[in-house]
Protein backbone atom coordinates (compact mmCIF):
# COMPACT_ATOMS: atom_id res chain seq x y z
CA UNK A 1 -7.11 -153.28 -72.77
CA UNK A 2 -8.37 -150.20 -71.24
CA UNK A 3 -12.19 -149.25 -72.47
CA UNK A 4 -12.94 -145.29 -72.16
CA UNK A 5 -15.82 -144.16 -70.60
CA UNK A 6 -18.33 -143.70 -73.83
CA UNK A 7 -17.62 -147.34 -74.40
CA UNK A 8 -18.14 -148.68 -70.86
CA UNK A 9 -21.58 -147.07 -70.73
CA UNK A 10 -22.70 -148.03 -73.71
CA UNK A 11 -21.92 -151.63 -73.03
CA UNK A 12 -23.60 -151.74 -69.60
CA UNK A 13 -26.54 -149.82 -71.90
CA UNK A 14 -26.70 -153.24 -73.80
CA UNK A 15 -26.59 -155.28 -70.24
CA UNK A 16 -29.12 -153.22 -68.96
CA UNK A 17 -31.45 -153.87 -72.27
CA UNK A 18 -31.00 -157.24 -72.21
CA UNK A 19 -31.26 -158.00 -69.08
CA UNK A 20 -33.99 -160.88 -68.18
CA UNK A 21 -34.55 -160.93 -71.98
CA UNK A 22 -32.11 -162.61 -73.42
CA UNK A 23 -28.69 -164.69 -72.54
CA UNK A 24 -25.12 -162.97 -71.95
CA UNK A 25 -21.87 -164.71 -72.39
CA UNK A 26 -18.73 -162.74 -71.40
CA UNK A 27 -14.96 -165.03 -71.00
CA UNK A 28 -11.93 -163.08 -69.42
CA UNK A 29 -8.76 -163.96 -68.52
CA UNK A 30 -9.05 -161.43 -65.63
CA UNK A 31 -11.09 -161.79 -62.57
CA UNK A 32 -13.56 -159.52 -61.69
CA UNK A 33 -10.70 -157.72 -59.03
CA UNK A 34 -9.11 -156.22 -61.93
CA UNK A 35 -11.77 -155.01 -64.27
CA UNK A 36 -10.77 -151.73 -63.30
CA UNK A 37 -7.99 -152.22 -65.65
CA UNK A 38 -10.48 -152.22 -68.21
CA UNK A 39 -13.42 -150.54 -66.81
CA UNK A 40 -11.02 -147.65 -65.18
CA UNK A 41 -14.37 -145.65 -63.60
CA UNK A 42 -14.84 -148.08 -60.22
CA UNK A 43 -18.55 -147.04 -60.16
CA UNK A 44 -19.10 -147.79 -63.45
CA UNK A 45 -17.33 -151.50 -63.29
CA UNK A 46 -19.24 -152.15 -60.06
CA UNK A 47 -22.09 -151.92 -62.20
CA UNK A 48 -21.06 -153.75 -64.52
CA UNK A 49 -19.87 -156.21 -62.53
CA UNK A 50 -23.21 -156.22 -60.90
CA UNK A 51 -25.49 -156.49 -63.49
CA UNK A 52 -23.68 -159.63 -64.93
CA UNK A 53 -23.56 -161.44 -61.97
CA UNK A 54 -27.01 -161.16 -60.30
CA UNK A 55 -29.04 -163.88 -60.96
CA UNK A 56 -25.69 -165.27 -63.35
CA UNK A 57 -24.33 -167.94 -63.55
CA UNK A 58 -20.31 -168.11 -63.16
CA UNK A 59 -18.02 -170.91 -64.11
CA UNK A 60 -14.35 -170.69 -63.75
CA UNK A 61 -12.15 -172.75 -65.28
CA UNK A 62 -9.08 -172.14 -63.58
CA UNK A 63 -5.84 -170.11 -63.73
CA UNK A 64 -4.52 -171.82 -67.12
CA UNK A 65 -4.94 -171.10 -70.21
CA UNK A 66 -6.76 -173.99 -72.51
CA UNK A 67 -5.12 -172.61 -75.68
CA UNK A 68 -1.62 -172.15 -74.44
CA UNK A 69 -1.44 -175.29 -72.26
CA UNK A 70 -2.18 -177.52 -75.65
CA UNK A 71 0.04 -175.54 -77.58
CA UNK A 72 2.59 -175.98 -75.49
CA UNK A 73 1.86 -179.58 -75.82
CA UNK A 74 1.61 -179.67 -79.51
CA UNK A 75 5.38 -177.59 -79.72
CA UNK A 76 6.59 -180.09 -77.50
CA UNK A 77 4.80 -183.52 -79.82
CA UNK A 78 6.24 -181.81 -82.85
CA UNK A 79 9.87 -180.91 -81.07
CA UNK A 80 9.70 -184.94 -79.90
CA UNK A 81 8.98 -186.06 -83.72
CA UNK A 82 12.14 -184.03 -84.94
CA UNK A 83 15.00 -185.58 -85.97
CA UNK A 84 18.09 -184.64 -84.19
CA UNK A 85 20.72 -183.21 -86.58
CA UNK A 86 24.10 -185.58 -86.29
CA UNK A 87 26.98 -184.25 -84.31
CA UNK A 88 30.58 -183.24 -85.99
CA UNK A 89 33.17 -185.45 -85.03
């Protein structure tokens, strides 16, 4: 998802404002290498990037997806519990 310019300011405007006031969660499914996807001016995701990460507090949880991985799972429980339909002879 690509975030124009107006939009990109105005959310590092709310970093900036709540910066050492408050908490900030952000999850992504994209490290911070290809923001610029999102965030396409690089000065602008640099700062961005920035200002959530100094004094932050980063936790990755690896290259998987939590949803997909049990949903896979559950497809695969539910395809188990099916009853095979009988062959033709």
């Amino acid at each position: 998802m690509e975030l124009d310019r107006r939009g990109a300011e105005l959310l590092f405007q709310v970093l900036t404002e709540r910066e050492e006031k408050a908490s900030v969660a952000i999850a992504s499914n994209e490290s911070f290498g290809g923001w610029t996807k999102t965030f396409t001016d690089p000065r602008l995701c640099a700062a961005i990037v920035d200002r959530l990460t100094f004094g932050g507090n980063i936790i990755e949880t690896g290259t998987d997806s939590y949803r997909l991985t049990h949903s896979r799972a559950r497809a695969d429980d539910h395809d188990q519990q099916q009853p095979k339909p009988a062959q033709r002879r």
